[in-house]
N, C-alpha and C. Protein backbone atom coordinates (compact mmCIF):
# COMPACT_ATOMS: atom_id res chain seq x y z
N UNK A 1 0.82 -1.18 0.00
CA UNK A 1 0.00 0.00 0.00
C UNK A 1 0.86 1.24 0.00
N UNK A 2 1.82 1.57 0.84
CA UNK A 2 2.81 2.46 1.02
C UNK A 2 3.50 2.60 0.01
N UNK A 3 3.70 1.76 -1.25
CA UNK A 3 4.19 2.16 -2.30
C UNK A 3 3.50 2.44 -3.82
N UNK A 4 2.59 2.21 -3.55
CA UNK A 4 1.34 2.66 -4.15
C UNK A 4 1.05 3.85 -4.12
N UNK A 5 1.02 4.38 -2.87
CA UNK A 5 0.84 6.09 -2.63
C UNK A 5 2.03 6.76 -3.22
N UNK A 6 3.20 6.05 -3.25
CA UNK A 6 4.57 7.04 -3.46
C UNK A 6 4.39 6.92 -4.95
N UNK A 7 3.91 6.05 -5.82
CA UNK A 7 3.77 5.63 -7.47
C UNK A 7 2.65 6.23 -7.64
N UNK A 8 1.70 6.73 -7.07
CA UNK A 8 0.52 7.95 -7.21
C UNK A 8 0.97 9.17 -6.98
N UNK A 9 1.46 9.31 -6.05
CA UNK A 9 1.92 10.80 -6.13
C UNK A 9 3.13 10.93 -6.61
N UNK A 10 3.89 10.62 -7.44
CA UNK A 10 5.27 10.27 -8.15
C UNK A 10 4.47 10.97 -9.67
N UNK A 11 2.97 9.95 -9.76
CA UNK A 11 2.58 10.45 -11.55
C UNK A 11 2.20 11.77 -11.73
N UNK A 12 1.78 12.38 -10.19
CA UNK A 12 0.79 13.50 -10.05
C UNK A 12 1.96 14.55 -9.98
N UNK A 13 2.84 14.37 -9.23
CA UNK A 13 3.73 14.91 -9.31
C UNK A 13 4.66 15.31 -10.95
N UNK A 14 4.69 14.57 -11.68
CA UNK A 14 5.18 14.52 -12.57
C UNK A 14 4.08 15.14 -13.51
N UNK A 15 2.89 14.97 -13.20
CA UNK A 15 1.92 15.69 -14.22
C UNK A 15 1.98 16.44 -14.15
N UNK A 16 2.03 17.42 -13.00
CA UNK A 16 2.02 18.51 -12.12
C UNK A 16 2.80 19.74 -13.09
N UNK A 17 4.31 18.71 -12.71
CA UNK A 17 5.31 19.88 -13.21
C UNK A 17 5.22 19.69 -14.95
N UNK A 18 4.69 18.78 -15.81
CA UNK A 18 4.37 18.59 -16.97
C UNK A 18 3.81 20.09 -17.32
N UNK A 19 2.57 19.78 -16.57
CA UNK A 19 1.53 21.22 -17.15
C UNK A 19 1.91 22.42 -16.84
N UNK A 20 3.04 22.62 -15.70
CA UNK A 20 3.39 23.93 -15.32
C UNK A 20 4.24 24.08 -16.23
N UNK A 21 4.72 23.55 -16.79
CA UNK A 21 6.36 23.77 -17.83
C UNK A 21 5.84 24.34 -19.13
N UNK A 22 4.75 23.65 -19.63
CA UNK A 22 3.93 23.84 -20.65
C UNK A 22 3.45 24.84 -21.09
N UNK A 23 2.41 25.13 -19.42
CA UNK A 23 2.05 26.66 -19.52
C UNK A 23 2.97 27.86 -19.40
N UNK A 24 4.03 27.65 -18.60
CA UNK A 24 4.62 28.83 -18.32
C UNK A 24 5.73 29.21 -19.93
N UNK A 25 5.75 27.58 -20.83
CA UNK A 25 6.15 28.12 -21.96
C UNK A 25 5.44 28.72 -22.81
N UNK A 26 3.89 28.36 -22.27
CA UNK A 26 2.97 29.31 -23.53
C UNK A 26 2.62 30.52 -23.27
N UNK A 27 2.74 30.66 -21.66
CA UNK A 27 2.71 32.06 -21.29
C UNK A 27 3.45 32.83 -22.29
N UNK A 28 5.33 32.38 -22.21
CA UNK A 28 5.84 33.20 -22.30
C UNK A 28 6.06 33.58 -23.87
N UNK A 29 5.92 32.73 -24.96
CA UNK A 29 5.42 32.90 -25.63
C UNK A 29 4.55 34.40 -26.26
N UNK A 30 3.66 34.10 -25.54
CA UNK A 30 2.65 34.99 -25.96
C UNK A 30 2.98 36.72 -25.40
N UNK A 31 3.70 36.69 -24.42
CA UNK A 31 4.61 37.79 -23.76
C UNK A 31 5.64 38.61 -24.27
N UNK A 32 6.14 38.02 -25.40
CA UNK A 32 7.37 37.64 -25.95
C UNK A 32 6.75 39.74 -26.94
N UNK A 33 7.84 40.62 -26.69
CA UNK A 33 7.26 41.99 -27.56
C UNK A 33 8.57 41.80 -28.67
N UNK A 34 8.20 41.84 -29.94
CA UNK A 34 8.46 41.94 -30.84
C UNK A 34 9.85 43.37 -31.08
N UNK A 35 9.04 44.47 -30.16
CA UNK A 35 9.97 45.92 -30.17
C UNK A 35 10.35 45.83 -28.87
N UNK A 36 10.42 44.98 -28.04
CA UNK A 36 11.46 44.70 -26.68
C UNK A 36 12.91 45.49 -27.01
N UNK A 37 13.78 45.27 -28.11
CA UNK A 37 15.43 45.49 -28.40
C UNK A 37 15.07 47.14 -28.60
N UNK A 38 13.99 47.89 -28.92
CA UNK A 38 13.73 48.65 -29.66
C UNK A 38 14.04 49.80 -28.59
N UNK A 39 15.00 50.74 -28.11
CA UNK A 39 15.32 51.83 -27.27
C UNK A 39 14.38 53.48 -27.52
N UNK A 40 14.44 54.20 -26.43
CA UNK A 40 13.96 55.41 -26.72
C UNK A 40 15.26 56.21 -26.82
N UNK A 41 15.02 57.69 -27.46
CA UNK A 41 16.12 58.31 -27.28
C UNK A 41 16.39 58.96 -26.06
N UNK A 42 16.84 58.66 -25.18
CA UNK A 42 17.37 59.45 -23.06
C UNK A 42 15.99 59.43 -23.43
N UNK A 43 15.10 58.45 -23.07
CA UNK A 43 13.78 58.18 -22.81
C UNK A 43 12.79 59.30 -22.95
N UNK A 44 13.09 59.75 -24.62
CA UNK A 44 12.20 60.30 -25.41
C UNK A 44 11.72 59.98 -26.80
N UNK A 45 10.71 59.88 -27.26
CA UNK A 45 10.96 59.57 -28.81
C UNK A 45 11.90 60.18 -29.72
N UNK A 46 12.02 59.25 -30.56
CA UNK A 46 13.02 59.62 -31.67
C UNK A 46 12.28 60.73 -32.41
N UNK A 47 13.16 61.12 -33.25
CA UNK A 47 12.23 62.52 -34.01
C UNK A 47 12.48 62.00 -35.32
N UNK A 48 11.02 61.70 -36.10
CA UNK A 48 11.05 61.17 -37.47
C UNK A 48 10.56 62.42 -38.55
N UNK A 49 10.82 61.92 -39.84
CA UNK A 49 10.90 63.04 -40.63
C UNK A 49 9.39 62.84 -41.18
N UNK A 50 8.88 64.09 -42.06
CA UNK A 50 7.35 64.14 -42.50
C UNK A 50 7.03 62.77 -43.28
N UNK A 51 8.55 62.59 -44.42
CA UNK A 51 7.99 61.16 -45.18
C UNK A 51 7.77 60.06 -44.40
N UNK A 52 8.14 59.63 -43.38
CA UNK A 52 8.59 58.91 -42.62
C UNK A 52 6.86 58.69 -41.69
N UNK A 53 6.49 59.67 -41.19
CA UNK A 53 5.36 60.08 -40.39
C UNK A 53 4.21 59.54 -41.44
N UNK A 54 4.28 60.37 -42.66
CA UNK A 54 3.31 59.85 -43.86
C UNK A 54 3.26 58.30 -44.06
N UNK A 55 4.11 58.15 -44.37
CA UNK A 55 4.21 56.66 -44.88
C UNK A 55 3.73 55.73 -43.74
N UNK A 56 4.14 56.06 -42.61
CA UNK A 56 3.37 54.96 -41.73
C UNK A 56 2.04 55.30 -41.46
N UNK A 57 1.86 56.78 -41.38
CA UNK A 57 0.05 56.76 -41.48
C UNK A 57 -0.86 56.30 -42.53
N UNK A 58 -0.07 56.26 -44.04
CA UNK A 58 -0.70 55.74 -44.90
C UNK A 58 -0.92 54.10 -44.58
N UNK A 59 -0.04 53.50 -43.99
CA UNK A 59 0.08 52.27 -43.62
C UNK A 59 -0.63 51.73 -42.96
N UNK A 60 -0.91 52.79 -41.83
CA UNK A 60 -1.95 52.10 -40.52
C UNK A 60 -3.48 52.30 -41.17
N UNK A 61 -3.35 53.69 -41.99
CA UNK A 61 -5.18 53.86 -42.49
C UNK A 61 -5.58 52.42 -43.89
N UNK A 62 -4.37 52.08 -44.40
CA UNK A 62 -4.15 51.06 -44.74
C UNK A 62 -5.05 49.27 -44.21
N UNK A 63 -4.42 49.05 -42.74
CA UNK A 63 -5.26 48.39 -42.22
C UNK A 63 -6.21 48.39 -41.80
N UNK A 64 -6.90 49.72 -41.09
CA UNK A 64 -7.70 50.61 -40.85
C UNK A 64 -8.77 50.09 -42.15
N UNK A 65 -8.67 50.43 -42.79
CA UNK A 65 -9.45 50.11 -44.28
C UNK A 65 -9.81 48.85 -44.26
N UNK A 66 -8.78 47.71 -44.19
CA UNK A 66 -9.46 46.28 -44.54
C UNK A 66 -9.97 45.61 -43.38
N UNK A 67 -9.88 46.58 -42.26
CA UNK A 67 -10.21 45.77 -40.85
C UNK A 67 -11.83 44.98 -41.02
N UNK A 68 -12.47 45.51 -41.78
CA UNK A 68 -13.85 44.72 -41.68
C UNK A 68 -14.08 43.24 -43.05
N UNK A 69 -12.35 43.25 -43.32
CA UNK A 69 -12.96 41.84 -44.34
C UNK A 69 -11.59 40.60 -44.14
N UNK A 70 -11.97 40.26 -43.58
CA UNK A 70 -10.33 39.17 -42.68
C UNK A 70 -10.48 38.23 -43.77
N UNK A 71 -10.67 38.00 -44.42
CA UNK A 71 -10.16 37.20 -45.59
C UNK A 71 -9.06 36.62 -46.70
N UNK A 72 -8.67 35.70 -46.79
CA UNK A 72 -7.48 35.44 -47.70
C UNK A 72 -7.33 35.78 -48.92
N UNK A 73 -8.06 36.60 -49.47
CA UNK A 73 -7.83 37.44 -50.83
C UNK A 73 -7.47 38.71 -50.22
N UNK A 74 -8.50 39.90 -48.81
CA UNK A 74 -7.98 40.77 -48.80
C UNK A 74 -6.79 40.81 -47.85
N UNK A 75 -6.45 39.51 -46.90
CA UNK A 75 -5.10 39.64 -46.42
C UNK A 75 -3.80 39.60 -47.35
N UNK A 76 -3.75 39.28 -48.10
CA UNK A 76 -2.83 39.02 -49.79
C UNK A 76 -2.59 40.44 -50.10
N UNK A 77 -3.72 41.12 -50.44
CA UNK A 77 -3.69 42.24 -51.04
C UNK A 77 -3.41 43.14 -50.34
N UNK A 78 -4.13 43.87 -48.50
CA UNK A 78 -3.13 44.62 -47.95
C UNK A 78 -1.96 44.06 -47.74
N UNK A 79 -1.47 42.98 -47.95
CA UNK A 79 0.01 42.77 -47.80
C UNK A 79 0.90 42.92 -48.71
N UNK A 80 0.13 43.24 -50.05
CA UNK A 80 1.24 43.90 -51.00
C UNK A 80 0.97 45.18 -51.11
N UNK A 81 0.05 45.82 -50.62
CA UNK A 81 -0.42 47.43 -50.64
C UNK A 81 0.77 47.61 -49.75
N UNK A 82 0.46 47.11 -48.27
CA UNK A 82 1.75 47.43 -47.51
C UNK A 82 2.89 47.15 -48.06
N UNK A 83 3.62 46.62 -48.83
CA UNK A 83 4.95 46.04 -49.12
C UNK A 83 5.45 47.41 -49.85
N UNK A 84 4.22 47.61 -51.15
CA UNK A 84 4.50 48.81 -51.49
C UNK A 84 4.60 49.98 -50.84
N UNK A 85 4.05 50.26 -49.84
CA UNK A 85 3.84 51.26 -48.96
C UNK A 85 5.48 51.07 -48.34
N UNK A 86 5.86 50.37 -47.76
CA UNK A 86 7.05 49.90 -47.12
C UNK A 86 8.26 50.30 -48.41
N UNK A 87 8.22 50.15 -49.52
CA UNK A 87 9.31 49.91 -50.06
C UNK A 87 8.92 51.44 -51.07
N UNK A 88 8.47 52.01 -50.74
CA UNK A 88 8.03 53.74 -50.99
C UNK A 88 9.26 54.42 -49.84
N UNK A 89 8.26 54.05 -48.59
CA UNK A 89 8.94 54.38 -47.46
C UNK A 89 10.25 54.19 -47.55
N UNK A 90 11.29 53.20 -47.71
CA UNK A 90 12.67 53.23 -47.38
C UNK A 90 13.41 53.94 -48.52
N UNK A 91 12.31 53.81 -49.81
CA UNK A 91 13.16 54.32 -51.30
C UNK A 91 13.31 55.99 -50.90
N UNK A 92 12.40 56.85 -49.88
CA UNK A 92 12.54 58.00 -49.92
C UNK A 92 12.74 58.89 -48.30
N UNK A 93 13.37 57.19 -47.70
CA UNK A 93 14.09 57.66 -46.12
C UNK A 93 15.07 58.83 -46.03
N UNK A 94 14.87 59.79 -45.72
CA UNK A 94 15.75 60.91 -45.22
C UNK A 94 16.16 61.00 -44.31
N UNK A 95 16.06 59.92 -43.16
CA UNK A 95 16.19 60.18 -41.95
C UNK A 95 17.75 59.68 -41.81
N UNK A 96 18.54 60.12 -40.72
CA UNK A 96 20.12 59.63 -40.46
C UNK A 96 20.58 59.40 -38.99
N UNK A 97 21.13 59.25 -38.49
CA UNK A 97 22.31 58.97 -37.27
C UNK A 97 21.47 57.92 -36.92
N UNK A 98 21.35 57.92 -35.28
CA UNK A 98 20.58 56.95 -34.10
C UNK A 98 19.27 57.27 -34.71
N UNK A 99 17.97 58.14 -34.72
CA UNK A 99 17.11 57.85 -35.07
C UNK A 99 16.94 57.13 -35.98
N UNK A 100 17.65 57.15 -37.38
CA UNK A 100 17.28 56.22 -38.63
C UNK A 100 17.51 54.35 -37.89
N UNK A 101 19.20 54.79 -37.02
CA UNK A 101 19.06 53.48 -36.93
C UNK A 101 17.53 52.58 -36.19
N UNK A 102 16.97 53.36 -35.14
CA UNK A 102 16.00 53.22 -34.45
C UNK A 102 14.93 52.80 -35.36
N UNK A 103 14.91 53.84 -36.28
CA UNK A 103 13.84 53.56 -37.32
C UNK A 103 13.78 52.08 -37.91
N UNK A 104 15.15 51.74 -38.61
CA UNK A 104 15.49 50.16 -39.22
C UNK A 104 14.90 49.68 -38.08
N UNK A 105 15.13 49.77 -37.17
CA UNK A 105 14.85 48.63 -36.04
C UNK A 105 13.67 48.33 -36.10
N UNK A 106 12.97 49.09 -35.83
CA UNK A 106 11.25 48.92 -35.96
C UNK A 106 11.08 48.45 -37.15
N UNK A 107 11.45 48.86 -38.52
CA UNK A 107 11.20 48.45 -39.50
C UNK A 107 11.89 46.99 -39.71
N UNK A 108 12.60 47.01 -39.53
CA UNK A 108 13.02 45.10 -39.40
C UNK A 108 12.30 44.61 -38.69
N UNK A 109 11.33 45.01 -37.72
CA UNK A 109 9.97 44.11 -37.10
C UNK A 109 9.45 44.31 -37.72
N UNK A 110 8.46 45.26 -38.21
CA UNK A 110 7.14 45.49 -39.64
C UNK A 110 7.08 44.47 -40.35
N UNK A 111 8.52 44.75 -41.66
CA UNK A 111 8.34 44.71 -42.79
C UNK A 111 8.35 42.71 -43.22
N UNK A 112 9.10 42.51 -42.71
CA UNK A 112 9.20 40.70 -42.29
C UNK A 112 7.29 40.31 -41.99
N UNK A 113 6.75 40.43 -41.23
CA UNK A 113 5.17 40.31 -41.00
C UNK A 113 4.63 40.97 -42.06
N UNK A 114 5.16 41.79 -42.83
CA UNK A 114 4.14 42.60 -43.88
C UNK A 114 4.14 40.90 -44.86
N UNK A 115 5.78 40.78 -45.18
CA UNK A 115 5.72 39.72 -46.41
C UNK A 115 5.07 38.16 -45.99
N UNK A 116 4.97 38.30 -44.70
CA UNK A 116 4.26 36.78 -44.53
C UNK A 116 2.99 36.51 -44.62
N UNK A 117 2.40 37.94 -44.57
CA UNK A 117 0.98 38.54 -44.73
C UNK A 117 0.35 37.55 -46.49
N UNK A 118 1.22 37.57 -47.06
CA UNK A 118 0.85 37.33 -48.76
C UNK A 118 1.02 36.44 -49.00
N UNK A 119 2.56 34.87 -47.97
CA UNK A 119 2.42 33.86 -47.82
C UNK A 119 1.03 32.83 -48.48
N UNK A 120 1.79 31.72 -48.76
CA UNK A 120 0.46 30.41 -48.89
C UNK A 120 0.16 30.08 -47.41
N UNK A 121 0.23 29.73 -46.55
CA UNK A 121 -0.03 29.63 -45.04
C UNK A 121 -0.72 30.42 -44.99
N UNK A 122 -2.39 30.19 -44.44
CA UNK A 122 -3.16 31.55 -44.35
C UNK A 122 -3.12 31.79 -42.80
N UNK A 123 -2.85 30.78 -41.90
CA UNK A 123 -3.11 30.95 -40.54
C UNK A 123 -1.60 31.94 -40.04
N UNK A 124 -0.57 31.63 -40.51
CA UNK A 124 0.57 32.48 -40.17
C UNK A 124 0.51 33.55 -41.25
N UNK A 125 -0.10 33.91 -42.60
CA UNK A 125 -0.89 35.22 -42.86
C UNK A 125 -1.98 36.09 -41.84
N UNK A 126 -2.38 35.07 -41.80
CA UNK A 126 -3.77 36.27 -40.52
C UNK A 126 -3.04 36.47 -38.87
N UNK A 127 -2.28 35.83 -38.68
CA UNK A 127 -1.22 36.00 -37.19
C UNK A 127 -0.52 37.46 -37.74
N UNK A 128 0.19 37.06 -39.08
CA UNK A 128 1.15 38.45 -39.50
C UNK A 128 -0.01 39.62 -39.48
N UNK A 129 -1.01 39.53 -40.17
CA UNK A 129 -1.61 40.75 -39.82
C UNK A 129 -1.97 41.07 -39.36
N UNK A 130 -2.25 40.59 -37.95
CA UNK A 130 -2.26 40.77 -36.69
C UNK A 130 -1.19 41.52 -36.07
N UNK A 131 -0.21 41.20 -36.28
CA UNK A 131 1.12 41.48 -35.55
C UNK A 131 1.49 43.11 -36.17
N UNK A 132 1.00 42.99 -37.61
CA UNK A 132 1.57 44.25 -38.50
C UNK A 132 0.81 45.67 -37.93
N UNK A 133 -0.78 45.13 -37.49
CA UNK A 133 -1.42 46.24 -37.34
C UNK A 133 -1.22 46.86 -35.76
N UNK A 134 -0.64 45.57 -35.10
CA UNK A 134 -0.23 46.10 -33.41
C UNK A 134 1.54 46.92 -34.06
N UNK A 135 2.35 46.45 -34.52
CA UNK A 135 3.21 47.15 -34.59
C UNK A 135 2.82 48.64 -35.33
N UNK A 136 2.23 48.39 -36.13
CA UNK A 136 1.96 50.35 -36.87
C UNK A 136 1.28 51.02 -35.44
N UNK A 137 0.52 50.27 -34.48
CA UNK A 137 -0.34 51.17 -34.07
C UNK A 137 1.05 51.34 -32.84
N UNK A 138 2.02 50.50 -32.39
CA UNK A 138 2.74 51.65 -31.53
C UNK A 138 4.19 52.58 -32.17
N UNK A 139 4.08 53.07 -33.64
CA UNK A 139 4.81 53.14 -33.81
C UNK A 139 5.37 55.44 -33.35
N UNK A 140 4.27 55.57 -33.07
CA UNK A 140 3.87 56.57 -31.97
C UNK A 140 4.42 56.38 -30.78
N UNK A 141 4.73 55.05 -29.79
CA UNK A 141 5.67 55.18 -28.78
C UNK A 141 6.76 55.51 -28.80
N UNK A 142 7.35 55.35 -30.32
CA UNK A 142 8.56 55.44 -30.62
C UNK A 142 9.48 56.54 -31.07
N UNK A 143 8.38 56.87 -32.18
CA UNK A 143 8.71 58.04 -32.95
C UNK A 143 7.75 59.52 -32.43
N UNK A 144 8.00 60.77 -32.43
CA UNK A 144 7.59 61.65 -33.09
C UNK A 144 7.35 62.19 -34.39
């Protein structure tokens, strides 16, 4: 009998820490910020230039626009509206020193989720545009 209890609570035990390991990896997971590496300037925004300001507002009114049709034709298509929008944006970057670099930074999170957006995978398409429209919308924490 006495070893019965120790081989019951041995499995429970082991289930135990099973499901905690599990969850605390899916927690973290989901925790996980994309613009974490991403610095302020002496904990102010960076100062971005008008094209710079434009182009991402065209971007966000962009999603803004298709928010009411989640579909795999119009996730395809804002994802090459954005691509273009994106590759407007860097063709007519004016910006230089630490802010620009700041800028790449963010934009090396964007623009990667813009192109997975248009992907054959529709479920890691509709995640990316998910991800694309939370990154445009803090891109105001960042920049001025």
């Amino acid at each position: 009998m006495h070893t019965r209890s120790h081989a019951v609570l041995a499995l429970v035990l082991l289930a135990t820490g099973a499901c905690q390991r599990a969850t605390e990896a899916s927690a973290t997971a989901r925790e996980v910020d994309p613009l974490a590496a991403l610095q302020l300037d002496a904990g102010k925004r960076w100062i971005s230039d008008d094209h710079t300001r434009t182009s991402l507002a065209g971007m966000r009114a962009a999603v803004q626009a298709a928010a009411g049709d989640p579909s795999r034709e119009r996730t395809i298509a804002l994802g090459k509206q954005l691509q273009d929008l994106g590759d407007r944006l860097v063709a007519g970057c004016t910006m230089t020193g630490p802010a620009h670099d700041a800028l790449h930074h963010y934009l090396g999170v964007l623009l990667p989720d813009i192109h997975r957006m248009t992907g054959s995978d529709f479920e890691a398409a509709r995640q990316a545009r998910r991800e694309v429209a939370a990154i445009l919308d803090r891109f105001g924490d960042y920049f001025q």
